[in-house]
C-alpha atoms as a PDB file:
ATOM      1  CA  UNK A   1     -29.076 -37.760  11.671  1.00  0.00           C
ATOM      2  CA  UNK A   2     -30.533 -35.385   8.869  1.00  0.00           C
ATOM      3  CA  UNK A   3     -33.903 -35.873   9.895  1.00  0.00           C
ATOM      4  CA  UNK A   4     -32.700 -34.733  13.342  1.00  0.00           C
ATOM      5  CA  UNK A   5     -31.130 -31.528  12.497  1.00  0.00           C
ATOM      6  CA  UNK A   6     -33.589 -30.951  10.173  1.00  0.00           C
ATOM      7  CA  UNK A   7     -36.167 -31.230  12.814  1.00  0.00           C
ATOM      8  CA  UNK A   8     -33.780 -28.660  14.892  1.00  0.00           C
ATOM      9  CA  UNK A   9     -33.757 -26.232  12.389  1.00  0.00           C
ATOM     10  CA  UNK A  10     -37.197 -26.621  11.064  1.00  0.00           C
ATOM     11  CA  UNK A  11     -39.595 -27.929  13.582  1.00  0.00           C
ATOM     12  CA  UNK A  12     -41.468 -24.943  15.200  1.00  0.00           C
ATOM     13  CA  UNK A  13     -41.156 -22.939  11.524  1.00  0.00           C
ATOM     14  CA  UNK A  14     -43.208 -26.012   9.911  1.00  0.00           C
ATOM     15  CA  UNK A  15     -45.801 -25.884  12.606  1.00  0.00           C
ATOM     16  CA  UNK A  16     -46.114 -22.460  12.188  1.00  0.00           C
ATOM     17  CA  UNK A  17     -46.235 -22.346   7.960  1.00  0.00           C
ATOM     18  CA  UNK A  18     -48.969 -24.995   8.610  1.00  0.00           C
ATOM     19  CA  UNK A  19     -50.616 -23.273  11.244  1.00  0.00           C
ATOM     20  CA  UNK A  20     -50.552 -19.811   8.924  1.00  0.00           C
ATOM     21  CA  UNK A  21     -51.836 -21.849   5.742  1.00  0.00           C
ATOM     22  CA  UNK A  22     -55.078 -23.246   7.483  1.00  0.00           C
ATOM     23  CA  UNK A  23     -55.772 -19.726   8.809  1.00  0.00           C
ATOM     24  CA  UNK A  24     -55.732 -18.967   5.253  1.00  0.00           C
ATOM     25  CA  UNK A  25     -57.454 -21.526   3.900  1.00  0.00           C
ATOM     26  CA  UNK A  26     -60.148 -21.610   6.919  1.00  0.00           C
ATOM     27  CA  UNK A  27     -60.896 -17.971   6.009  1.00  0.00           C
ATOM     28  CA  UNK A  28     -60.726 -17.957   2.437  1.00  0.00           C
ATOM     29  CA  UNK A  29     -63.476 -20.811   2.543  1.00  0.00           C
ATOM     30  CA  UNK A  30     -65.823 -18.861   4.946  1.00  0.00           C
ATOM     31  CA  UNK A  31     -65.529 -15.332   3.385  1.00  0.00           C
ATOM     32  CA  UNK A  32     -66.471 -17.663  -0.108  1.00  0.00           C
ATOM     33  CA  UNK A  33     -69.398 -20.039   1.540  1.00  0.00           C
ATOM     34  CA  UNK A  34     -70.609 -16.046   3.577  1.00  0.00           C
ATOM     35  CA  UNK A  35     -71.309 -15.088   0.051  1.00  0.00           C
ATOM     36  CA  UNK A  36     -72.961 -17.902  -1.708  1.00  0.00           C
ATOM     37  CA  UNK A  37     -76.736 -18.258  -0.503  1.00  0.00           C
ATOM     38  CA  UNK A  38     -77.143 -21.823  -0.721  1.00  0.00           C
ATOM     39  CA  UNK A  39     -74.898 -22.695   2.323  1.00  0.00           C
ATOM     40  CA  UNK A  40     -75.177 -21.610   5.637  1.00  0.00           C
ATOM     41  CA  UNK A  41     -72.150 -19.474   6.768  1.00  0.00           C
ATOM     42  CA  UNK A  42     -68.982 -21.964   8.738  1.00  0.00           C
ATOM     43  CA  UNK A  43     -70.115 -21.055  12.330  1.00  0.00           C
ATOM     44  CA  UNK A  44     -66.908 -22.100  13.696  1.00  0.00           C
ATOM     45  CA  UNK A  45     -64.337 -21.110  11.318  1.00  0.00           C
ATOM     46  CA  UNK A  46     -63.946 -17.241  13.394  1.00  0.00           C
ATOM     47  CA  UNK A  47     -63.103 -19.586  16.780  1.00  0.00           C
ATOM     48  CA  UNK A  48     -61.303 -21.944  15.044  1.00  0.00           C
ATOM     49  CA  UNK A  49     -59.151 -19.300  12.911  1.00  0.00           C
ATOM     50  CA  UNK A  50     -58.834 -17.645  16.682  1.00  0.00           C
ATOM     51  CA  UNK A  51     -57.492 -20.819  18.166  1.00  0.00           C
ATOM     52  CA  UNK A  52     -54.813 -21.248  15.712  1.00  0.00           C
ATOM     53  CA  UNK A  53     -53.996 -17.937  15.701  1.00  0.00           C
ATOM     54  CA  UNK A  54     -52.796 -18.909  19.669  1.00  0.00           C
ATOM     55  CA  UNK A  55     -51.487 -21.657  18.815  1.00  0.00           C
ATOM     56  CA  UNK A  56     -49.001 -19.348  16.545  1.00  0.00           C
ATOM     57  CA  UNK A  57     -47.823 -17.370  19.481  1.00  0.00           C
ATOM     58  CA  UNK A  58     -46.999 -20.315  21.650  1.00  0.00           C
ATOM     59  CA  UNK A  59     -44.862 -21.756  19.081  1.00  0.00           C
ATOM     60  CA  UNK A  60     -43.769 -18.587  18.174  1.00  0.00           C
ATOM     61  CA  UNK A  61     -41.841 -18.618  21.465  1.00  0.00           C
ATOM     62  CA  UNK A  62     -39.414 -21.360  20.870  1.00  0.00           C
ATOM     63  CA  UNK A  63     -38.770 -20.362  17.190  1.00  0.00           C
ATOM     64  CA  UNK A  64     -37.624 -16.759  18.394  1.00  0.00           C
ATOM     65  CA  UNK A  65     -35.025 -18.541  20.734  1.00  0.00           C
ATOM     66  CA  UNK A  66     -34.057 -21.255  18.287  1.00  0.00           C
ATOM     67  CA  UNK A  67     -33.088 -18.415  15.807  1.00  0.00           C
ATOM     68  CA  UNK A  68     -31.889 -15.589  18.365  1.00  0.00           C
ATOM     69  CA  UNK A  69     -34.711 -13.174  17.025  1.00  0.00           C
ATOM     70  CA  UNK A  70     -35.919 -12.834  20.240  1.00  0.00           C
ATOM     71  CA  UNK A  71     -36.523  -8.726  21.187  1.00  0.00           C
ATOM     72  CA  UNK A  72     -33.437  -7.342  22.899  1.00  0.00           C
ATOM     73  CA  UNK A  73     -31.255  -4.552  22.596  1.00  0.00           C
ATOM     74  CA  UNK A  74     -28.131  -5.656  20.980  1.00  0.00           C
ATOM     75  CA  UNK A  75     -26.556  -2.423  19.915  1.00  0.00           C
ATOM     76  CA  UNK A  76     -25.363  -1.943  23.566  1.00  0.00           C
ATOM     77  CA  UNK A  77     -23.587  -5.640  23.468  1.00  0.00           C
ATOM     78  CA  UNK A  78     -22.100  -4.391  20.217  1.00  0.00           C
ATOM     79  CA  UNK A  79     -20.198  -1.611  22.701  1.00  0.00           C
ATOM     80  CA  UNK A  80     -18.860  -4.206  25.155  1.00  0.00           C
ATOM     81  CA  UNK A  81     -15.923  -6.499  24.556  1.00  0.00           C
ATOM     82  CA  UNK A  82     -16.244  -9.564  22.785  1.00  0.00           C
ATOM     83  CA  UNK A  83     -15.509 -11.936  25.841  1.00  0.00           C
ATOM     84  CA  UNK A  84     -18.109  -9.709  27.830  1.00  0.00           C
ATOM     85  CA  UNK A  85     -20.389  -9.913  25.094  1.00  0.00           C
ATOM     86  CA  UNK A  86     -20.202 -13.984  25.333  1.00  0.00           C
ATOM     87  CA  UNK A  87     -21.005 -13.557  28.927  1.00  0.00           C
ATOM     88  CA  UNK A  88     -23.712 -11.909  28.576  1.00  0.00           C
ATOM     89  CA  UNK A  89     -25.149 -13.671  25.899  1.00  0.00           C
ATOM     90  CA  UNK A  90     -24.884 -17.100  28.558  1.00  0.00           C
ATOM     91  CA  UNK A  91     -26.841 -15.339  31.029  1.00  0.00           C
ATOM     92  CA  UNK A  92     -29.228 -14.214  29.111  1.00  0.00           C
ATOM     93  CA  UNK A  93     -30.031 -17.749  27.576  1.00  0.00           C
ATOM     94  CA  UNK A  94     -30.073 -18.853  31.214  1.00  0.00           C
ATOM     95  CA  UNK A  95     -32.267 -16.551  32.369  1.00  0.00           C
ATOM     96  CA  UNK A  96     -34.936 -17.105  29.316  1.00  0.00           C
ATOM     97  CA  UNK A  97     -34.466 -20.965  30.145  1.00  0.00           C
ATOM     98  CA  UNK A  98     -35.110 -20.519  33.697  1.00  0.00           C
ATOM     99  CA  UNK A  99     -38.548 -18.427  32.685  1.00  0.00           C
ATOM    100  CA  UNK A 100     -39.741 -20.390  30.089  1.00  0.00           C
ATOM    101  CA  UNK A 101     -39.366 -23.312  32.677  1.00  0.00           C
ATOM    102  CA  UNK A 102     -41.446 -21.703  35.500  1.00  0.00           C
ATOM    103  CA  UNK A 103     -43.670 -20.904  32.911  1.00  0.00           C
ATOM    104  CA  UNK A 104     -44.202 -24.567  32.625  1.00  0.00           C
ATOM    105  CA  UNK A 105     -44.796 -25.384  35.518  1.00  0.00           C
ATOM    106  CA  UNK A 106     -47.373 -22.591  35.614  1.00  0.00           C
ATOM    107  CA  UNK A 107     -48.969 -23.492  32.486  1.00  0.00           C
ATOM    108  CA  UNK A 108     -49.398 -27.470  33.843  1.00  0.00           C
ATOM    109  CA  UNK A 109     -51.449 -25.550  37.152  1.00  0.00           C
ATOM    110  CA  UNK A 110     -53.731 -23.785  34.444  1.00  0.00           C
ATOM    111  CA  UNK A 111     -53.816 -26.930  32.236  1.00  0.00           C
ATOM    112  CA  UNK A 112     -55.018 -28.956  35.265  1.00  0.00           C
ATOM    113  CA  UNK A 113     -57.566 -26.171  35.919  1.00  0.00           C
ATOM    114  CA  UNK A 114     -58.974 -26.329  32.716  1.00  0.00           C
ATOM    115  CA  UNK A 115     -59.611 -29.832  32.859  1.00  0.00           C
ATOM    116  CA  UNK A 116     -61.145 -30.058  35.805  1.00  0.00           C
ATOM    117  CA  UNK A 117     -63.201 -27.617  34.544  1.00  0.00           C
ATOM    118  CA  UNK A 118     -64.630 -29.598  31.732  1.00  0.00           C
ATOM    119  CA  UNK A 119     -65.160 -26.243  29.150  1.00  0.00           C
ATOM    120  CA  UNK A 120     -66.118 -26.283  25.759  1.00  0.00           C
ATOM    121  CA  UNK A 121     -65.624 -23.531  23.174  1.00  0.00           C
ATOM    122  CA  UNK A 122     -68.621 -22.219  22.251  1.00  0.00           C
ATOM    123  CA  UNK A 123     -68.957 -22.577  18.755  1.00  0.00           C
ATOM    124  CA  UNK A 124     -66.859 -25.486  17.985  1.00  0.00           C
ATOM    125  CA  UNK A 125     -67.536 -27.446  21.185  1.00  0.00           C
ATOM    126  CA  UNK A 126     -63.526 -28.650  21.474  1.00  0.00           C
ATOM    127  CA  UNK A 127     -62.480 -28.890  25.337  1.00  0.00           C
ATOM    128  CA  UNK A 128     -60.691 -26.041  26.001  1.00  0.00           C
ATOM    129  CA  UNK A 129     -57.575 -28.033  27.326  1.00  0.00           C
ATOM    130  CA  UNK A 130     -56.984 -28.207  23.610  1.00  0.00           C
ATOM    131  CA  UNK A 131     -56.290 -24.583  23.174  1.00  0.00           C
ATOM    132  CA  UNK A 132     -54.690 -24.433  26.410  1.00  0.00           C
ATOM    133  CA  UNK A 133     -51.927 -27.377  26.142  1.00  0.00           C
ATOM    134  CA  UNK A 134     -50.004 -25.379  23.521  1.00  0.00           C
ATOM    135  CA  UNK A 135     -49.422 -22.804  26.370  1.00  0.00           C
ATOM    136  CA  UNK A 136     -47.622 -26.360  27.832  1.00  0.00           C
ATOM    137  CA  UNK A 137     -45.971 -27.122  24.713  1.00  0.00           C
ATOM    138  CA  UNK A 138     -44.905 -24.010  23.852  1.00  0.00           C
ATOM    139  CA  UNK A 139     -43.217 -22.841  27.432  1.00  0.00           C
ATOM    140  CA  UNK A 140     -41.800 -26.386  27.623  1.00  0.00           C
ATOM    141  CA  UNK A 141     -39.925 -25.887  23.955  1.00  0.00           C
ATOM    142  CA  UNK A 142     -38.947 -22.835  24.856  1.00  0.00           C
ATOM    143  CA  UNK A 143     -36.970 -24.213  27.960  1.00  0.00           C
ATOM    144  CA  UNK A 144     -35.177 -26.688  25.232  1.00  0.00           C
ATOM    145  CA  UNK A 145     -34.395 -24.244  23.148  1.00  0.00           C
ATOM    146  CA  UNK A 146     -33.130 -21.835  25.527  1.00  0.00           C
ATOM    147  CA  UNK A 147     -31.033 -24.533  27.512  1.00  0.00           C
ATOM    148  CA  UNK A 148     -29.663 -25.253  23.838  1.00  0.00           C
ATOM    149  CA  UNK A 149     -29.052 -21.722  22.798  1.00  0.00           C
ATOM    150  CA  UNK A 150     -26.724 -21.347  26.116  1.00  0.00           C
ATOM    151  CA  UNK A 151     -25.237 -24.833  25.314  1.00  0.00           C
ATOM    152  CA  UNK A 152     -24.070 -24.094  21.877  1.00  0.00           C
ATOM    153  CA  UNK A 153     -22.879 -20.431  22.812  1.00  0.00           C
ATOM    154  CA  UNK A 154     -21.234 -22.008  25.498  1.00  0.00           C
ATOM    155  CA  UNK A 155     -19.010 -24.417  23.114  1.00  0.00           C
ATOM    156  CA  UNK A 156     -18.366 -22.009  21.058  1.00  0.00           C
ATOM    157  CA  UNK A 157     -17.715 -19.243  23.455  1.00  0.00           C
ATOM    158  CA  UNK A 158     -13.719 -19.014  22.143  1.00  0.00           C
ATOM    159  CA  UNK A 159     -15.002 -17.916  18.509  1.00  0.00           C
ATOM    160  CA  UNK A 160     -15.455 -14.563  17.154  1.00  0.00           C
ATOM    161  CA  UNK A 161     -18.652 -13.135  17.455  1.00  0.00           C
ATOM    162  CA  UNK A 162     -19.667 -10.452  14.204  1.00  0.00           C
ATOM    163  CA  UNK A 163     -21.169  -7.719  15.584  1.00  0.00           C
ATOM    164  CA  UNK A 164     -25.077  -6.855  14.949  1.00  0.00           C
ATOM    165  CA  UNK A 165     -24.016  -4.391  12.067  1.00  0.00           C
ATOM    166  CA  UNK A 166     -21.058  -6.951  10.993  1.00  0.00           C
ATOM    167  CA  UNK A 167     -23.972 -10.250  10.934  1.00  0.00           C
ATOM    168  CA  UNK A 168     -26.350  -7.610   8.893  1.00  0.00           C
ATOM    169  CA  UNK A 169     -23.708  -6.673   5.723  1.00  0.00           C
ATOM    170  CA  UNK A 170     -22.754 -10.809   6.098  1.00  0.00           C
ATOM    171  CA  UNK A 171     -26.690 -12.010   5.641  1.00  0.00           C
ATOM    172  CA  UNK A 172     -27.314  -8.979   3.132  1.00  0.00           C
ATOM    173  CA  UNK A 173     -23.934 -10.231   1.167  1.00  0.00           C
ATOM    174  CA  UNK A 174     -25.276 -13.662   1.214  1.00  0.00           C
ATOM    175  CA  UNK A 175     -28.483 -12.880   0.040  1.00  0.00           C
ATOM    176  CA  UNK A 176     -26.982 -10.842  -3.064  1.00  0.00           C
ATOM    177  CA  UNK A 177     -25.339 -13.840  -3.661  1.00  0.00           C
ATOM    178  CA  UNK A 178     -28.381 -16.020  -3.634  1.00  0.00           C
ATOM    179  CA  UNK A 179     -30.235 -13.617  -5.455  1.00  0.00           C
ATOM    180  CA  UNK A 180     -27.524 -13.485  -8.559  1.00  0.00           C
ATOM    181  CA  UNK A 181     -27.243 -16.726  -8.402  1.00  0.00           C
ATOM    182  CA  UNK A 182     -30.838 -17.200  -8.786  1.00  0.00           C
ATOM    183  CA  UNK A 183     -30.392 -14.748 -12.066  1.00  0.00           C
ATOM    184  CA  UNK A 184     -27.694 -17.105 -13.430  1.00  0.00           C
ATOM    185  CA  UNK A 185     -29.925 -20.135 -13.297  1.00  0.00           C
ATOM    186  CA  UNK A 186     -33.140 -18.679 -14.930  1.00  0.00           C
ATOM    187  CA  UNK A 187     -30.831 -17.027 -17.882  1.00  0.00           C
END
């Protein structure tokens, strides 16, 4: 059961830590190798450091969800009651479930297309239905996550909600607290 609540809390932030430390690493290698004359410069590190780079935003998606990061205006649900606020919140999850999920199905038309097409990247010679297929993955998490985001603010639609400037003095409390508590332990 840990591993499974780990995975829901975790998952897409993993993928993306590992997909941000290759990046690194990829780049850090070439930018070294570009300046030693020995070896011959990493012709596929740019493409490859391009891919992941997409693969980031895909998984991106569901992470923003997961967490409730996503880009909206939340100042103007602060202004409307709490019950209407709940409301709102619902439809919203079910409308970003219901895009992310005609999104996949889109993105399984384009992933067909691609592989009937039988591309290669240029420089890496990959098929491209391996960049493409985290389009797939990435719409198709999203649906999950925003079917789950309405799910769990639907069970506990009878609790008090903090407002956006209520949850920011809570998290910056809470990190104070970490922080001191951090000072305690290194004293």
């Amino acid at each position: 059961m840990k591993a499974i609540k780990w995975l829901d809390d975790h998952f897409e932030e993993s993928l993306l830590v590992i997909l941000l430390v290759v990046i690194f690493s990829v780049s850090l290698i070439q930018v070294i190798i570009r300046n030693i004359p020995q070896l011959a410069a990493l012709q596929w590190a740019e493409e490859f450091c391009r891919f992941c780079w997409i693969w980031s935003v895909f998984l991106s998606l569901p992470y923003t969800i997961r967490k409730g990061s996503m880009l909206r205006v939340s100042v103007l649900l602060d202004l409307v009651p709490g019950t209407l606020r709940k409301v709102v919140n619902i439809l919203v999850d079910l409308i970003v479930t219901a895009s992310m999920g005609l999104l996949t199905v889109y993105s399984v038309s384009v992933l067909k297309d691609v592989l009937k097409s039988g591309e290669a990247s240029p420089a890496m010679l990959w098929p491209m239905w391996i960049v493409y297929i985290v389009m797939l993955i990435g719409f198709a998490l999203g649906t999950v996550r925003g079917l789950q985001q309405a799910i769990i603010h639907m069970i506990h639609f009878h609790e008090k909600e903090l407002t956006t400037l209520e949850q920011t003095i809570k998290d910056a409390a809470e990190e104070a607290a970490m922080a001191k508590g951090e000072e305690g332990e290194n004293e």
